[in-house]
Protein backbone atom coordinates (compact mmCIF):
# COMPACT_ATOMS: atom_id res chain seq x y z
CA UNK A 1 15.95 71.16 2.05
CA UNK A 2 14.51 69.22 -0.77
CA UNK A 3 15.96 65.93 -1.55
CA UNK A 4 17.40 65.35 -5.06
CA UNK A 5 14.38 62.83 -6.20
CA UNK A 6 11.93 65.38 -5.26
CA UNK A 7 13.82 68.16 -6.88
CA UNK A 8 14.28 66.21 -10.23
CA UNK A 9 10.74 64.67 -10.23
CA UNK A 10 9.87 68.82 -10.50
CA UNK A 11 12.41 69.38 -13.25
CA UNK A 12 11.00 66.38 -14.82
CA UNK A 13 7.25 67.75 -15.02
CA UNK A 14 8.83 71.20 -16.36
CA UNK A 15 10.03 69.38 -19.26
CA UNK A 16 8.49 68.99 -23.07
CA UNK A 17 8.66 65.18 -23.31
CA UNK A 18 9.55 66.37 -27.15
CA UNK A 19 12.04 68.31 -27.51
CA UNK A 20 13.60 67.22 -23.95
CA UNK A 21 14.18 71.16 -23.10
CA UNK A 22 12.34 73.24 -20.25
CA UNK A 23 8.60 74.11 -21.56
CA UNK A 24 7.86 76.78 -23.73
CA UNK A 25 4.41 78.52 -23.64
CA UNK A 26 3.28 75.23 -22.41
CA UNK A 27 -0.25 73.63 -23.39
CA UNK A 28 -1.74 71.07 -21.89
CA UNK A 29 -3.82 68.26 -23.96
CA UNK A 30 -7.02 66.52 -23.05
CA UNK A 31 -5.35 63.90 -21.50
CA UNK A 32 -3.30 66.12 -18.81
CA UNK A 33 -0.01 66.05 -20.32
CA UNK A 34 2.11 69.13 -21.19
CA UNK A 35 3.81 70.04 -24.26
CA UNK A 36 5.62 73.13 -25.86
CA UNK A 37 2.93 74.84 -27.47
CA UNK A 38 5.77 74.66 -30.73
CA UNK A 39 6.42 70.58 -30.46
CA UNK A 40 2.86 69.66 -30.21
CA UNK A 41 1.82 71.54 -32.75
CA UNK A 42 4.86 70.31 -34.85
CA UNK A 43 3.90 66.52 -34.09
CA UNK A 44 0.57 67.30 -35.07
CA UNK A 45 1.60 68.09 -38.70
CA UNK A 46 3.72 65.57 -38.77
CA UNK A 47 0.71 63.28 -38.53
CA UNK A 48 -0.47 65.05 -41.32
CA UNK A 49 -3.68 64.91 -39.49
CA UNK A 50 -6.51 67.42 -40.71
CA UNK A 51 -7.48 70.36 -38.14
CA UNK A 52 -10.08 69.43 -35.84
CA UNK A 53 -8.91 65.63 -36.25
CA UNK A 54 -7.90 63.94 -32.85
CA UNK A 55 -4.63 63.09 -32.18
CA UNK A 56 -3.01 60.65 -30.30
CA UNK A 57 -1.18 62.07 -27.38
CA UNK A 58 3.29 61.33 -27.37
CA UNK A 59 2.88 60.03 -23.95
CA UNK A 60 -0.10 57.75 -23.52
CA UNK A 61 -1.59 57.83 -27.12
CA UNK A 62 -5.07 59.06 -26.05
CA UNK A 63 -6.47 61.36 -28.53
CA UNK A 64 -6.94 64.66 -28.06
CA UNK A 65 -7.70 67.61 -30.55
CA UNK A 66 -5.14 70.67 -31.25
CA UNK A 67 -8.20 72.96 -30.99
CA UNK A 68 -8.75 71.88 -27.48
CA UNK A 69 -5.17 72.57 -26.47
CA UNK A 70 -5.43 74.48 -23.32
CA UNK A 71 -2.59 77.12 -22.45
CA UNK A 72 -0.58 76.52 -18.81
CA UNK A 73 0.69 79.78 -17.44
CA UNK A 74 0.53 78.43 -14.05
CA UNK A 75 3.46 75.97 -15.40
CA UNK A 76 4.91 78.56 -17.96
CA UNK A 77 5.80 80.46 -14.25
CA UNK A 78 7.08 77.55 -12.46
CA UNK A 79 9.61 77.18 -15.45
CA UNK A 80 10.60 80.83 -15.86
CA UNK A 81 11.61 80.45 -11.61
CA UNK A 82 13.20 77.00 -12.16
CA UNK A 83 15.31 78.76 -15.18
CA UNK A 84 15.97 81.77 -12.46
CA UNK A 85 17.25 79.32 -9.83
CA UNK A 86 19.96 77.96 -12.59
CA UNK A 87 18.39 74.49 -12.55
CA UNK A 88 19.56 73.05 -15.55
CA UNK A 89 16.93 70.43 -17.78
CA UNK A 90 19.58 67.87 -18.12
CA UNK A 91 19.36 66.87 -14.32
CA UNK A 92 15.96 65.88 -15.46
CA UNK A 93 17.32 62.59 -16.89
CA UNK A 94 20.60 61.73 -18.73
CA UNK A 95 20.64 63.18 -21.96
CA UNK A 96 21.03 60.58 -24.06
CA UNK A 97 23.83 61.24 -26.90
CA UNK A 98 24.87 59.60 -30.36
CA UNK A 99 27.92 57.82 -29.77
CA UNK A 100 29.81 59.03 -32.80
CA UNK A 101 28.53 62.58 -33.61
CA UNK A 102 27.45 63.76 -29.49
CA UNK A 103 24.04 65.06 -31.02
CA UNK A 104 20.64 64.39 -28.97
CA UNK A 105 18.93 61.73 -30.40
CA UNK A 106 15.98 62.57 -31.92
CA UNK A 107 15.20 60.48 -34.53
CA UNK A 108 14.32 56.63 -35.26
CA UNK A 109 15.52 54.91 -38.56
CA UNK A 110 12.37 52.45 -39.48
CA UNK A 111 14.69 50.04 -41.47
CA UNK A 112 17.56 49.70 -39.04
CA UNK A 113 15.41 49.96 -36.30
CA UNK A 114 17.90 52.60 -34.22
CA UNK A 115 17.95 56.24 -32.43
CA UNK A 116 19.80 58.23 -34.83
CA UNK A 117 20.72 61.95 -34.58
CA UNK A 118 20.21 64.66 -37.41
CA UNK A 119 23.95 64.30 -38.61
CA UNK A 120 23.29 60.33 -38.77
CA UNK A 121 20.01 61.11 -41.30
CA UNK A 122 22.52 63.19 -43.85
CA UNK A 123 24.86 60.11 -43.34
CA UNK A 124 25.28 57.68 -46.36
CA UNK A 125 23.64 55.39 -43.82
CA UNK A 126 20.58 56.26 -42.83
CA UNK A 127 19.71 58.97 -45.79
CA UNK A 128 17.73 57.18 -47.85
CA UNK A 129 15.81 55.18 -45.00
CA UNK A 130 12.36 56.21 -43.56
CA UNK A 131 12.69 58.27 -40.32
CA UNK A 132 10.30 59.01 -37.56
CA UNK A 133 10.82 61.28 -34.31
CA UNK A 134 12.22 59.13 -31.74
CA UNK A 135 8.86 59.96 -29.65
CA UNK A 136 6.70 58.68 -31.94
CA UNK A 137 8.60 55.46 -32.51
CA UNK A 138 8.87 55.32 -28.52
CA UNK A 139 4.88 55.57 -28.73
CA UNK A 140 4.47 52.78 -31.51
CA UNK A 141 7.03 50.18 -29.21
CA UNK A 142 5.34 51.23 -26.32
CA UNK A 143 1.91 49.75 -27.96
CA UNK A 144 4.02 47.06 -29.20
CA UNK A 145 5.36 45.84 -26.28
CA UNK A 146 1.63 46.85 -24.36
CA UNK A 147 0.64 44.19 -26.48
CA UNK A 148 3.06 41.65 -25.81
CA UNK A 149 2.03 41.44 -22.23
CA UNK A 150 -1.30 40.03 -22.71
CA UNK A 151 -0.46 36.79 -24.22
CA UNK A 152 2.50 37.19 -22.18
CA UNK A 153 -0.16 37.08 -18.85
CA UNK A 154 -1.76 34.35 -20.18
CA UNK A 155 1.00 32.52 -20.77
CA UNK A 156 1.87 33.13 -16.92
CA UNK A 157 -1.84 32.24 -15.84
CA UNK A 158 -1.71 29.41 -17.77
CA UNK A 159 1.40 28.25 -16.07
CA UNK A 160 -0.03 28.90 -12.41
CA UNK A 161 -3.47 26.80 -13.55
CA UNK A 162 -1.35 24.24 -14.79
CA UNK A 163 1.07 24.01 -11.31
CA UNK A 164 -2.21 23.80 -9.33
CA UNK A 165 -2.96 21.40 -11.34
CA UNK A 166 -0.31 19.28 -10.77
CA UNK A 167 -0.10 19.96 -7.05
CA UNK A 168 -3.55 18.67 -6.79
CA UNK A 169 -2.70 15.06 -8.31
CA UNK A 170 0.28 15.37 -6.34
CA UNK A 171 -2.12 15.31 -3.48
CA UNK A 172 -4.36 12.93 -4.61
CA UNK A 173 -1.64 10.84 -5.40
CA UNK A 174 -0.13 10.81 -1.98
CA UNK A 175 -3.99 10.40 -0.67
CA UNK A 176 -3.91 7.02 -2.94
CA UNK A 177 -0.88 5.76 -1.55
CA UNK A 178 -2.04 6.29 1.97
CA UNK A 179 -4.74 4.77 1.23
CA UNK A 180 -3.33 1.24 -0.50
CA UNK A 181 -0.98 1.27 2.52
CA UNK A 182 -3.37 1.04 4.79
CA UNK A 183 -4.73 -2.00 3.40
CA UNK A 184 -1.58 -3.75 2.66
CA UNK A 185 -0.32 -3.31 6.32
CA UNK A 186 -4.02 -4.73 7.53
CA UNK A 187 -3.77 -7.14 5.64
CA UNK A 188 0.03 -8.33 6.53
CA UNK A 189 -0.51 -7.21 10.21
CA UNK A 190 -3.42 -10.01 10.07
CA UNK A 191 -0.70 -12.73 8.88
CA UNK A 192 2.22 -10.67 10.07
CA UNK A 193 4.22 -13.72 11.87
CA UNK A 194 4.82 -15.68 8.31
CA UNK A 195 4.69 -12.45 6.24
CA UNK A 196 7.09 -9.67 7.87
CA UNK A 197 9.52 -10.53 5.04
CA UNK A 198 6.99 -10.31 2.29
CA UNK A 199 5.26 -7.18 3.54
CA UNK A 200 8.24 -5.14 4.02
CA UNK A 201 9.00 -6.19 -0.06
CA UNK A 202 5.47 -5.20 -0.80
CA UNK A 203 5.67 -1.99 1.11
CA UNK A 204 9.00 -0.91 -0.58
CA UNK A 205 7.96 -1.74 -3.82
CA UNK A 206 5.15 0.53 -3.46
CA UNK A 207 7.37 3.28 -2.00
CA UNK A 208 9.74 2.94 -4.68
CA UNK A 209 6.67 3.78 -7.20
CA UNK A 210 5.61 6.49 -4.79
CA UNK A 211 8.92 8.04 -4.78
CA UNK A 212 9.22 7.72 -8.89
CA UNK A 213 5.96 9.54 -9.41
CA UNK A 214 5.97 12.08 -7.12
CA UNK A 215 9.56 12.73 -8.40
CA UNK A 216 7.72 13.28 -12.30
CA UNK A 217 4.60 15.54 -10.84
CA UNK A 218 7.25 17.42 -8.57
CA UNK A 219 9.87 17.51 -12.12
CA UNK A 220 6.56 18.86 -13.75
CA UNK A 221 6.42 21.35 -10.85
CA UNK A 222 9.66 22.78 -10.81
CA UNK A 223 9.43 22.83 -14.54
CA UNK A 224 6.12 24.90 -14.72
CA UNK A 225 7.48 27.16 -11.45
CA UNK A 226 10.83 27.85 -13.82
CA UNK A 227 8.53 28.75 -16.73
CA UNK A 228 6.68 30.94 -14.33
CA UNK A 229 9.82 33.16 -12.93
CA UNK A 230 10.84 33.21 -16.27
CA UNK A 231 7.83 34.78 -17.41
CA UNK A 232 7.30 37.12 -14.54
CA UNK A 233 10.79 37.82 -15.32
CA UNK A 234 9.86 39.08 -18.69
CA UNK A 235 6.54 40.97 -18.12
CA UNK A 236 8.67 42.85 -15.38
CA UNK A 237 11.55 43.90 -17.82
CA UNK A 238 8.68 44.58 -20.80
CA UNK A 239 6.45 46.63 -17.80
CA UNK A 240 9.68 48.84 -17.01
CA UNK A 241 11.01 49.26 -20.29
CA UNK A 242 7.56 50.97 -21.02
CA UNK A 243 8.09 53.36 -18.21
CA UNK A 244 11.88 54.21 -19.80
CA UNK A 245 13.19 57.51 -22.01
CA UNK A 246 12.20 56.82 -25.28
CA UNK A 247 16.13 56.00 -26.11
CA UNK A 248 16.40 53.62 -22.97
CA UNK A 249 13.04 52.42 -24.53
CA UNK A 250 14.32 51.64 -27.88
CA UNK A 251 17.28 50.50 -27.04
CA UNK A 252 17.37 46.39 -27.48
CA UNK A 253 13.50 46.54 -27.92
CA UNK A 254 14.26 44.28 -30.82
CA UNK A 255 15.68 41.72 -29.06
CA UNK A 256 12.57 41.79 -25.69
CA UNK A 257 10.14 42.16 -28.78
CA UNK A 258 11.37 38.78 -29.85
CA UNK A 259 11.99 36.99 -26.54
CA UNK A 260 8.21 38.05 -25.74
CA UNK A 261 7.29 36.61 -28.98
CA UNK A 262 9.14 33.54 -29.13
CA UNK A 263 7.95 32.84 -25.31
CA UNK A 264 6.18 29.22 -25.78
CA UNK A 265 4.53 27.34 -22.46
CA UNK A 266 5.60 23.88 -22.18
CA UNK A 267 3.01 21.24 -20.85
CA UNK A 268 3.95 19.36 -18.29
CA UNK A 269 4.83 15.67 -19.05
CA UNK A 270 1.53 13.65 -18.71
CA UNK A 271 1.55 11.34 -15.43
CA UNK A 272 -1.37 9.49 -15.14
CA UNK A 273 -1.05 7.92 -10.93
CA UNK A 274 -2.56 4.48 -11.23
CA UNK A 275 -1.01 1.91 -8.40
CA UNK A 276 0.23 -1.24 -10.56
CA UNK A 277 -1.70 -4.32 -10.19
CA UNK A 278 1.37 -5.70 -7.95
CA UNK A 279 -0.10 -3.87 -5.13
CA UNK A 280 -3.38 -6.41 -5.41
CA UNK A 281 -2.85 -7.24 -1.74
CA UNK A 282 -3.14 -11.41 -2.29
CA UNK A 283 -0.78 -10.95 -5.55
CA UNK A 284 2.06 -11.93 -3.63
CA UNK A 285 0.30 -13.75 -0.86
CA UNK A 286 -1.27 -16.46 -2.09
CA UNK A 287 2.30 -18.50 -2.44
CA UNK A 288 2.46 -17.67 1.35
CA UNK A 289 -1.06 -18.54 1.90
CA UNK A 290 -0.66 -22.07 -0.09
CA UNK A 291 2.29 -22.58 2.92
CA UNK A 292 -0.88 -23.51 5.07
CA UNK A 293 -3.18 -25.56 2.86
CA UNK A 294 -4.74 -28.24 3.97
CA UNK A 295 -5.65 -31.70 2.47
CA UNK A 296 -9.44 -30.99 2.44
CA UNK A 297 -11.89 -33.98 1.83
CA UNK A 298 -15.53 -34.28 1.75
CA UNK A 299 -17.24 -36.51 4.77
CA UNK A 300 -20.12 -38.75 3.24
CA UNK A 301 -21.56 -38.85 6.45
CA UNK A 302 -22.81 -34.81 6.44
CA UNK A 303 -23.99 -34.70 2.62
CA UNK A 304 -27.45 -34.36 1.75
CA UNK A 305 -28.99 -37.38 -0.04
CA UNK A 306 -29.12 -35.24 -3.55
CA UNK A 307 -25.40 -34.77 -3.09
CA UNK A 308 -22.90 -37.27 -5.48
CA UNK A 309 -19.29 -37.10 -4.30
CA UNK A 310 -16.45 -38.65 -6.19
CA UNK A 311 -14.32 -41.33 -4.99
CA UNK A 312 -11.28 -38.97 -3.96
CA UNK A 313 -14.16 -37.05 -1.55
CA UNK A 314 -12.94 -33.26 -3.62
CA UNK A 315 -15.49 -33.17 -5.93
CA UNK A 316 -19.18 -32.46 -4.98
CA UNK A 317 -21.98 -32.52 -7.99
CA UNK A 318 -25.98 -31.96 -6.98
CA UNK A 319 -28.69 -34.60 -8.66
CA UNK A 320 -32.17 -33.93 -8.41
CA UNK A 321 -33.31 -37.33 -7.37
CA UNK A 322 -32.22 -38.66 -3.79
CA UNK A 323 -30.20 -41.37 -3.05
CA UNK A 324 -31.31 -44.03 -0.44
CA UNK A 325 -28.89 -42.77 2.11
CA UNK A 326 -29.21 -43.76 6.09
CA UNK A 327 -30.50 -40.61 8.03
CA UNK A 328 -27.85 -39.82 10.61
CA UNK A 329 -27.66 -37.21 13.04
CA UNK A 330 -24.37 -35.20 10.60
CA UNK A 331 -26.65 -35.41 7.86
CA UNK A 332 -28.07 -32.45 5.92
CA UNK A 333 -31.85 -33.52 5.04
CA UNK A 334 -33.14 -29.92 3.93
CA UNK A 335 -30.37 -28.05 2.08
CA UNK A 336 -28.14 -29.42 -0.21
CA UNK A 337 -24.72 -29.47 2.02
CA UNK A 338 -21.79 -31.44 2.58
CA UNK A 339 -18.67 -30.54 5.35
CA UNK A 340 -15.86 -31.18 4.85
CA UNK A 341 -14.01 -34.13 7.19
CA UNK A 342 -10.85 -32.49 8.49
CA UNK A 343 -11.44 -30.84 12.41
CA UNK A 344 -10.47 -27.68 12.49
CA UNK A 345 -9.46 -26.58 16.29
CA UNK A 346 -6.39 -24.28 15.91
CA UNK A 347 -3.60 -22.99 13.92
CA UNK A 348 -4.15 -21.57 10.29
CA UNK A 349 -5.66 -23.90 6.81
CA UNK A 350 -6.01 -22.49 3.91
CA UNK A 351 -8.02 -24.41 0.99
CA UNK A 352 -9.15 -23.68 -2.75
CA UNK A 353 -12.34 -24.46 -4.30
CA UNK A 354 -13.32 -24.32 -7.76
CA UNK A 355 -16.67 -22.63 -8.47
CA UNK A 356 -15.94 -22.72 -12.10
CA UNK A 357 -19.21 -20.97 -14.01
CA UNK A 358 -21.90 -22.01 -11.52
CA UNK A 359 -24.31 -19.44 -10.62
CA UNK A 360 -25.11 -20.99 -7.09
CA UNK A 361 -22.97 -21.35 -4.34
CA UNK A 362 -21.93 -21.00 -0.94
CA UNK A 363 -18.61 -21.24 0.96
CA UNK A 364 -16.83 -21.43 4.28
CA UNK A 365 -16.49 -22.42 7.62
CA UNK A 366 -19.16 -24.27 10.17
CA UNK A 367 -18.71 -25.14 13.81
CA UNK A 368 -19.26 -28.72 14.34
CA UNK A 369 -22.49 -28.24 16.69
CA UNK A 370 -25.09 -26.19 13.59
CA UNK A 371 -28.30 -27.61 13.21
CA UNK A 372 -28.16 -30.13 10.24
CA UNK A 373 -32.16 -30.74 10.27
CA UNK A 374 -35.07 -28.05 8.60
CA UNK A 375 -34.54 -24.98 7.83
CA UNK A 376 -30.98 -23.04 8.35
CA UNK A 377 -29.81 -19.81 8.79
CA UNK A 378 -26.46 -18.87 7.76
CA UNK A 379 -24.74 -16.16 10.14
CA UNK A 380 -22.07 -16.12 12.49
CA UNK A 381 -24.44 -15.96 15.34
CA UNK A 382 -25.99 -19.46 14.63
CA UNK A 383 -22.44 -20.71 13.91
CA UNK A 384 -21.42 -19.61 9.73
CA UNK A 385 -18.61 -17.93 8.45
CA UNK A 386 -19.70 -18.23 4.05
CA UNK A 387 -19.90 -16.10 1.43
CA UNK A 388 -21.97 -16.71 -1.70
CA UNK A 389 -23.11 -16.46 -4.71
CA UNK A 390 -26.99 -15.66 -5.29
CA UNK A 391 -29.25 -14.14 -8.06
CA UNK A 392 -25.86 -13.12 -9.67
CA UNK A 393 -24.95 -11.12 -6.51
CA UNK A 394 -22.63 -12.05 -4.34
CA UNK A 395 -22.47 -11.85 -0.54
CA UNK A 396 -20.76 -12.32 2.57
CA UNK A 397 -23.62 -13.53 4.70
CA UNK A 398 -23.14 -11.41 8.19
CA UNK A 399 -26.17 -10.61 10.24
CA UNK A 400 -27.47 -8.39 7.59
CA UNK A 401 -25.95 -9.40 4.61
CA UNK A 402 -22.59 -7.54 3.34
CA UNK A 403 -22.26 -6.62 -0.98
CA UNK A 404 -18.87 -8.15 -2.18
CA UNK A 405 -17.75 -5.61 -5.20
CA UNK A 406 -15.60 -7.30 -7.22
CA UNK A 407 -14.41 -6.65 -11.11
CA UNK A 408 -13.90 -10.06 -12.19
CA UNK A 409 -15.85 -13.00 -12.15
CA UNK A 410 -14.19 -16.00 -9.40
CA UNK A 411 -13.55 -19.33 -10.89
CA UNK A 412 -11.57 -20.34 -7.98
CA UNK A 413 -12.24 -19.02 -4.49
CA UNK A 414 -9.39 -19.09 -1.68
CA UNK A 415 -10.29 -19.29 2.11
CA UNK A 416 -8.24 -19.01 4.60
CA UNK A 417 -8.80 -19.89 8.69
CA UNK A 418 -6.64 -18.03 11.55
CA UNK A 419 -8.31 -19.82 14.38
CA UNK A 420 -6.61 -18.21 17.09
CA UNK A 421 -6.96 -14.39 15.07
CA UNK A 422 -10.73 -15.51 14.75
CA UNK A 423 -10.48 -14.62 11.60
CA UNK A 424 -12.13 -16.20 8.32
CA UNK A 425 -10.91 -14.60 4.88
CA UNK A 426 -12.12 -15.36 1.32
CA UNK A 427 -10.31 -14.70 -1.85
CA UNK A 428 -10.88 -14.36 -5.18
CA UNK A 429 -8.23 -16.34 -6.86
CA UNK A 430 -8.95 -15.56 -10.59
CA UNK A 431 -7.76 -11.55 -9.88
CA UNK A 432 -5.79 -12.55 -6.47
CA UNK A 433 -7.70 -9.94 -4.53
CA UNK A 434 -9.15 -10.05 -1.36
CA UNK A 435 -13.09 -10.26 -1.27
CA UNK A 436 -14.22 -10.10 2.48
CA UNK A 437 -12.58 -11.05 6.84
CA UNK A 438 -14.94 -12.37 9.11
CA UNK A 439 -13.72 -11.43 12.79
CA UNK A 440 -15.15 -13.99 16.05
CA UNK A 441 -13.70 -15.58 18.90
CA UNK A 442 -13.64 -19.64 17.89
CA UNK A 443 -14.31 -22.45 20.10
CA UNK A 444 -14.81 -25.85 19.52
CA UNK A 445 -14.12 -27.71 16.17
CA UNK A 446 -14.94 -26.05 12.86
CA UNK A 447 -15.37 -27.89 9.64
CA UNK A 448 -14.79 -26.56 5.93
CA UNK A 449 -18.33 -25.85 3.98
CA UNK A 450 -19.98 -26.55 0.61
CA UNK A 451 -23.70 -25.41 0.03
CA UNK A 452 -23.57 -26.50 -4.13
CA UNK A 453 -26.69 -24.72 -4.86
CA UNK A 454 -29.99 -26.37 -6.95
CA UNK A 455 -29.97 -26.63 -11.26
CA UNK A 456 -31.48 -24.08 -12.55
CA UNK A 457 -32.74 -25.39 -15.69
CA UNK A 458 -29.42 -26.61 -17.47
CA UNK A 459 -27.69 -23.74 -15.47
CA UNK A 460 -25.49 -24.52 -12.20
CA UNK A 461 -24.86 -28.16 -13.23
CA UNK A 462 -21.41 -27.66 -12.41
CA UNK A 463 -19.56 -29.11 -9.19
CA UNK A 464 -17.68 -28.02 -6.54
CA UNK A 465 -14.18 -29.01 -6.60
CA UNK A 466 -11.48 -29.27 -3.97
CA UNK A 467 -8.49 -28.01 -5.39
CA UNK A 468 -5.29 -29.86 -4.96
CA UNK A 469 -2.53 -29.28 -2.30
CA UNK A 470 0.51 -27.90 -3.92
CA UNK A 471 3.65 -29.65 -3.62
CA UNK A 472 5.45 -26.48 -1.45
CA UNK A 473 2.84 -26.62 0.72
CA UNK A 474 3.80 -26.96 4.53
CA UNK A 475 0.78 -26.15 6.65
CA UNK A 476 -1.03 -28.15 9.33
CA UNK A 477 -2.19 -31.22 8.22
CA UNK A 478 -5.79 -31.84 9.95
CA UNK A 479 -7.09 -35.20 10.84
């Protein structure tokens, strides 16, 4: 036995989408739909369309030509059974009514914008407005709200390009912060026994910020996923109100014309992930660091003859002419370098030097036992740990030479010694940012060291200078 749906979707094709009664002589148009032969000629003088003119079609508004009309008798049968049978056209759909006169609805008032009846046109209401059949008002919404859903889709594509968007920086965010950890917890698991307290700080600090922007690009998220459902929301309801009755159709169109309308995309607030400066990993470090600094001095005994040092044994300045110095075996004769006194053989020392604007220098650490006589070659397999300065480059001076990138210039350049870590680290205190770790295995005594560079013209006249200890400072104190 049929089912109802099946039985109704047949009633539904026997029926004039016009006059909403069984067909009668039915035609069928260019575009496959079928009308009384009576309506659609009807509709087509109510176009007041020419003969020969095309049309556009009730249903789907392609245009067809009333010459063209081509009789159905196949369908005119199937009717004349479905009539024998006692199927009646209303359990096609629900008729739909006028609430206060019980007439089908078959007209549209233009001004009120309403499906009226033919009593409601004579009314005092409606008589002197313009009036349309209700199917060709259905037809003109129907375009009308066709329309809406483009910008309506774009609106919604927009919203999905934008959430990609965002999940993308949300990624590259994260990616950022991985990254930035992963040097902060190098760099404190390097000096983790005096910095646990001040890492964990650090590493909050930076969650905290993690945790506040992800929480605006996720906000912006939700936001543009809300927008989204809202959307699809409304191209759904517009998609199936174009499939409705032409009553159902009309009925609030008004007020989904002007939600579609009025539908506006909101940007997502701008968030621009850029880690704060705090995260700098010597920032916060170089208090601790200054916790170790030792009273560096200058031995007289290793500077070249060209080298002047003051009376306190900080400050180092190069002379072109040679003073009349004896030549002992911890003298420099070739280059012009000076060591500095204190022995270092364990523990941690950190010390500050300022480079001020000289364009020649090298600094660092020295085992006790490099050649002081002829030529030298810095590296840590002939016994330097330095970086330097050179040809406006600057270098960490490994086997084959390491590139220090660095966006500001160093006036003042930190070093710090973990003899046990075997681990040499330079700083570049103007920015507080870390510039380059050497990694050995130390033995013997190691000495701070000052290469000061040649003049160059009236260029690198400037000395090196020991900074001061600061008063907090509690390191080891080196003989």
């Amino acid at each position: 036995m049929a089912s109802a749906p099946s039985i109704e979707k047949v009633l539904e094709e026997a029926t004039c989408s016009i006059c909403l009664e069984y067909l009668t002589k039915p035609v069928t148009t260019d575009c496959g739909h079928n009308f009384c032969r009576d309506c659609i000629i009807q509709y087509s003088e109510h176009r007041e369309l020419q003969s020969g003119t095309k049309i556009p079609c009730p249903q789907c508004r392609a245009p067809f030509q009333e010459w063209k009309l081509q009789p159905n008798r196949q369908l005119g049968n199937i009717v004349k059974n479905i009539k024998l049978l006692g199927l009646k056209s209303g359990n096609v759909q629900k008729e739909n009514l006028c609430e206060r006169h019980k007439e089908k609805l078959l007209l549209f008032c233009e001004e009120d914008r309403e499906a009226i009846c033919v009593v409601c046109r004579q009314s005092q209401t409606h008589h002197t407005h313009a009036v349309i059949s209700i199917q060709e008002a259905a037809q003109d919404y129907k375009v009308k709200l066709q329309e809406a859903l483009g910008p309506l889709r774009l609106e919604l594509e927009e919203a999905l390009e934008l959430t990609s968007e965002e999940e993308e920086k949300t990624t590259e965010w994260q990616e950022k912060v991985e990254n930035r950890r992963q040097l902060i917890m190098c760099e404190f698991k390097k000096l983790h026994q005096f910095l646990s307290e001040e890492e964990q700080l650090l590493l909050q600090r930076l969650a905290e910020e993690e945790m506040e922007t992800l929480q605006r690009l996720q906000d912006n998220i939700t936001k543009l996923s809300e927008q989204s459902a809202a959307l699809q929301q409304l191209i759904t309801e517009v998609e199936e109100k174009c499939q409705q009755p032409a009553a159902e159709l009309l009925k609030d169109v008004k007020s989904t014309l002007i939600r579609s309308e009025n539908v506006t995309l909101q940007d997502p607030e701008a968030v621009f992930p850029a880690l704060k400066n705090v995260y700098k990993i010597c920032l916060d470090m170089k208090e601790m660091l200054e916790r170790f600094t030792v009273d560096v001095t200058l031995d007289p005994d290793t500077a070249h003859p060209s080298l002047i040092l003051s009376e306190d044994q900080k400050t180092v300045t190069y002379e072109d002419k040679q003073q009349d110095l004896p030549d002992n075996i911890k003298r420099f004769d070739t280059y012009p370098i000076v060591l500095g006194f204190n022995k270092l053989t364990g523990g941690r020392h950190y010390w500050e030097v300022e480079v001020g604007d000289k364009t020649n220098w090298t600094l660092g650490v020295c085992t006790e036992s490099v050649t002081r006589k002829g030529k030298i070659y810095l590296s840590p397999e002939n016994g330097f740990w330095t970086v330097c300065l050179r040809y406006k480059e600057y270098k960490a001076l490994t086997s084959h030479l390491t590139p220090l990138s660095m966006s500001v210039r160093p006036s003042r350049v930190g070093i710090f010694l973990d003899y046990e870590a075997g681990e040499v680290s330079f700083y570049n205190v103007t920015d507080k940012s870390h510039l380059f770790t050497f990694t050995d295995t130390f033995s013997g005594t190691l000495h701070p060291y000052f290469y000061t560079g040649y003049k160059e013209g009236f260029r690198n006249t400037s000395p090196l200078i020991i900074c001061p200890v600061p008063a907090q400072a509690g390191g080891n104190l080196c003989s």
